[in-house]
N, C-alpha and C. Protein backbone atom coordinates (compact mmCIF):
# COMPACT_ATOMS: atom_id res chain seq x y z
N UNK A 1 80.18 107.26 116.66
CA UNK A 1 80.58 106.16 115.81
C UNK A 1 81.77 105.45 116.45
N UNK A 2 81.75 103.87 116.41
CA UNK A 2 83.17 103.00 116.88
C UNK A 2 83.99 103.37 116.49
N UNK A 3 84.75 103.63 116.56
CA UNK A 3 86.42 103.14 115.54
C UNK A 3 86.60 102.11 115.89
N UNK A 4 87.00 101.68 114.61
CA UNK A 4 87.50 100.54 114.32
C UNK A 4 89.04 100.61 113.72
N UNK A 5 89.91 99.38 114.09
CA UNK A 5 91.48 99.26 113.76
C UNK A 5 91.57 98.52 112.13
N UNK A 6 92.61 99.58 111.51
CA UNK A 6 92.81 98.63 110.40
C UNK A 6 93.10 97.26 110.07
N UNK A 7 92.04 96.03 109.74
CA UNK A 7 92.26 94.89 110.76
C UNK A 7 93.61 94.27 109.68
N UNK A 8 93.94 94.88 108.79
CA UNK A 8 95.09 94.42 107.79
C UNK A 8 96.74 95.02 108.41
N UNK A 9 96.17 96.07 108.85
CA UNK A 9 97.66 96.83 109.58
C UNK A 9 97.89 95.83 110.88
N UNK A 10 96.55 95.40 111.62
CA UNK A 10 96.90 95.32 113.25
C UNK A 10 97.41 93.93 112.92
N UNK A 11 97.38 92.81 111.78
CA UNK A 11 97.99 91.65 111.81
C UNK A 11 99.37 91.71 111.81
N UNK A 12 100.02 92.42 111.24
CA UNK A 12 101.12 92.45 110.60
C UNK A 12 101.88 93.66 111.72
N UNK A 13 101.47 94.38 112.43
CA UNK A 13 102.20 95.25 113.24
C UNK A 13 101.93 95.18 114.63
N UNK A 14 102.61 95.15 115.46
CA UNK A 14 102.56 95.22 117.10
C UNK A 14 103.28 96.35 117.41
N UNK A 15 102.43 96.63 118.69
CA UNK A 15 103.31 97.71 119.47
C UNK A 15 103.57 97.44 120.56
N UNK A 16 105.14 98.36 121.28
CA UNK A 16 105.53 97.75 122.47
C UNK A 16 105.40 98.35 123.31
N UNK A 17 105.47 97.98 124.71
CA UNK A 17 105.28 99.17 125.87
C UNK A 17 105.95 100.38 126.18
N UNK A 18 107.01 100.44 124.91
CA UNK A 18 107.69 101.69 124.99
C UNK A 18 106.99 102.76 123.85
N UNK A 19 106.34 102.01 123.25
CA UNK A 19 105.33 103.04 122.20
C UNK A 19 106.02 102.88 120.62
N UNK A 20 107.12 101.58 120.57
CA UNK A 20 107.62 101.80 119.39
C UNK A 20 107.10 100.47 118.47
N UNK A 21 107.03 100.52 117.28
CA UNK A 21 105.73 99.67 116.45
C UNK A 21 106.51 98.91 115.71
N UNK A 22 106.48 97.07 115.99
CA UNK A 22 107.56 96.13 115.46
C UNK A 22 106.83 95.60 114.53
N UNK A 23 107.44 95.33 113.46
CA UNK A 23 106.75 94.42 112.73
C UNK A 23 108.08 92.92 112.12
N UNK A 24 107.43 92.49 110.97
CA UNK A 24 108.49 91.38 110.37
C UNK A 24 109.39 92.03 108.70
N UNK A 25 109.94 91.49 108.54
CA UNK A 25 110.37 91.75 107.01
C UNK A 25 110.03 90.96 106.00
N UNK A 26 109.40 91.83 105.11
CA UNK A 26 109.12 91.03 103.89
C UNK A 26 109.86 90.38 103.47
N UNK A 27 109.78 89.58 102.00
CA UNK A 27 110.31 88.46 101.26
C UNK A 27 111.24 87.58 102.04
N UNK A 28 110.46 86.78 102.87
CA UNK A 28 110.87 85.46 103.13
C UNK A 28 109.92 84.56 103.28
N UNK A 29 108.91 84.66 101.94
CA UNK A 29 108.20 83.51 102.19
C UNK A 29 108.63 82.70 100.86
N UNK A 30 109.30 82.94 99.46
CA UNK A 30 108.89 82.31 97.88
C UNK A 30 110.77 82.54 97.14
N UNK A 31 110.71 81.93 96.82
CA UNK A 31 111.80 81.96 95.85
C UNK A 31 113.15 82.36 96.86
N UNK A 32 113.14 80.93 98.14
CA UNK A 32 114.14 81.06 99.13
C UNK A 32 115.49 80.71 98.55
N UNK A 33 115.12 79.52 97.46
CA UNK A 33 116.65 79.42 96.61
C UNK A 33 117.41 80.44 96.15
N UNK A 34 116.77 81.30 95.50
CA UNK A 34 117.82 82.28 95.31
C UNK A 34 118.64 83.31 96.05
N UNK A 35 118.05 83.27 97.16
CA UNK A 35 118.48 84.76 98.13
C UNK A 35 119.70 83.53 99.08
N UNK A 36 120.91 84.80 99.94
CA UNK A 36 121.54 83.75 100.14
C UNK A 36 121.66 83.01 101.72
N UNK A 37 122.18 82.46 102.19
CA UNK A 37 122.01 81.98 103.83
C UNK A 37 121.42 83.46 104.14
N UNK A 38 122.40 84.00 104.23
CA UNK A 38 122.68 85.70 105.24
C UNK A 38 121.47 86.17 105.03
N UNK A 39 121.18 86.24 103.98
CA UNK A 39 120.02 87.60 103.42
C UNK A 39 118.74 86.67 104.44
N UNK A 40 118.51 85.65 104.26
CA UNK A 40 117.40 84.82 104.81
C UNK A 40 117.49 85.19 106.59
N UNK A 41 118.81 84.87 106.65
CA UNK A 41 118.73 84.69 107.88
C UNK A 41 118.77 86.04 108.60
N UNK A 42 119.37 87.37 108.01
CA UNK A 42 118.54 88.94 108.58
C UNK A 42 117.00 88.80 108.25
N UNK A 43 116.07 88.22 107.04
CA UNK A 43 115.33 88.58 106.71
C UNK A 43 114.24 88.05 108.44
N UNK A 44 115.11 86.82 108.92
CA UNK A 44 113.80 86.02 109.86
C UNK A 44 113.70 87.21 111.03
N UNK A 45 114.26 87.58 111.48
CA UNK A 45 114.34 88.82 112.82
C UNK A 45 113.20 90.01 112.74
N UNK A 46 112.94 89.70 113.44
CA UNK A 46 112.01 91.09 113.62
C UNK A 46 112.66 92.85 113.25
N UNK A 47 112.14 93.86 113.44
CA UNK A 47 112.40 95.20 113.35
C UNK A 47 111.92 95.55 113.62
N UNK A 48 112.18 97.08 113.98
CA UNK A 48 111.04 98.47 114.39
C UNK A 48 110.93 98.95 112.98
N UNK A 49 109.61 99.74 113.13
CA UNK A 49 109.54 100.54 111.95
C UNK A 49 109.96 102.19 112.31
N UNK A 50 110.38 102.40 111.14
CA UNK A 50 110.90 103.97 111.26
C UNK A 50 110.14 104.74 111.86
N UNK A 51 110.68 105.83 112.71
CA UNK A 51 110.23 107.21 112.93
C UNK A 51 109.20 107.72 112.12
N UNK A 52 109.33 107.96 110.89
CA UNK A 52 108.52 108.75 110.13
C UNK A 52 107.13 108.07 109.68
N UNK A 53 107.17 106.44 109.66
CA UNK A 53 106.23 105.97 109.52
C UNK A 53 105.03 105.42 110.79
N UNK A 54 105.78 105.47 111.76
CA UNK A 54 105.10 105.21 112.86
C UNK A 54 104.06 105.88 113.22
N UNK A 55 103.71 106.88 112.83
CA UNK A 55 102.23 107.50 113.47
C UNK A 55 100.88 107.39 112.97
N UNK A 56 101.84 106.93 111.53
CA UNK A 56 100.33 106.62 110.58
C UNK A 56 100.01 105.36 110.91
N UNK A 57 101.09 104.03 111.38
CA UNK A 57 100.38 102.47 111.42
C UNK A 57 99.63 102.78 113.34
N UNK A 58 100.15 103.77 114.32
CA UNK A 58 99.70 103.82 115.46
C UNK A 58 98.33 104.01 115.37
N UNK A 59 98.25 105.03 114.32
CA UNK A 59 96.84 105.50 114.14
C UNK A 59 96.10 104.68 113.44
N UNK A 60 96.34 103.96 112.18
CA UNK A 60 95.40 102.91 112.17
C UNK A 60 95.18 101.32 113.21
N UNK A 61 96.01 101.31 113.80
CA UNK A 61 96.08 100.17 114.89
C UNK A 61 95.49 100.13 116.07
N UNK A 62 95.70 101.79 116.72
CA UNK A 62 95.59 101.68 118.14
C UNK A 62 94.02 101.44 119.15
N UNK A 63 92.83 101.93 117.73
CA UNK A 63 91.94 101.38 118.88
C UNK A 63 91.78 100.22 119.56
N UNK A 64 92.37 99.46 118.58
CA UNK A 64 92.61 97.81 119.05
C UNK A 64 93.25 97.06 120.12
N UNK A 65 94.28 98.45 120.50
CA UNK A 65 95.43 98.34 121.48
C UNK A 65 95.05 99.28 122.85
N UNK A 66 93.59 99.84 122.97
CA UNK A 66 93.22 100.59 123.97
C UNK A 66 92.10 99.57 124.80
């Protein structure tokens, strides 16, 4: 049987050539008036995702990435 990549995980997560899995931060798309410069402007930057969660998005992602 194929495997196939979770095609909902692999939009939203990338991995890098060091093996560590970046994604974006939520809430910055709706109700920008209220939150303030700062909060918006950490929210636009990318991140890694944690240690502990990383093996489960590798594993739904990676056939996609082989």
């Amino acid at each position: 049987m194929k495997l196939k990549s979770h095609r909902a995980s692999a939009k939203r997560f990338t991995l890098t050539k060091s093996g560590l899995v970046k994604m974006n931060h939520s809430h910055h798309r709706h109700n920008l008036g209220l939150k303030t410069a700062k909060r918006k402007r950490h929210l636009r930057t990318g991140t890694y995702l944690s240690s502990c969660f990383a093996p489960t998005i590798k594993a739904m992602i990676a056939p996609a990435h082989k």
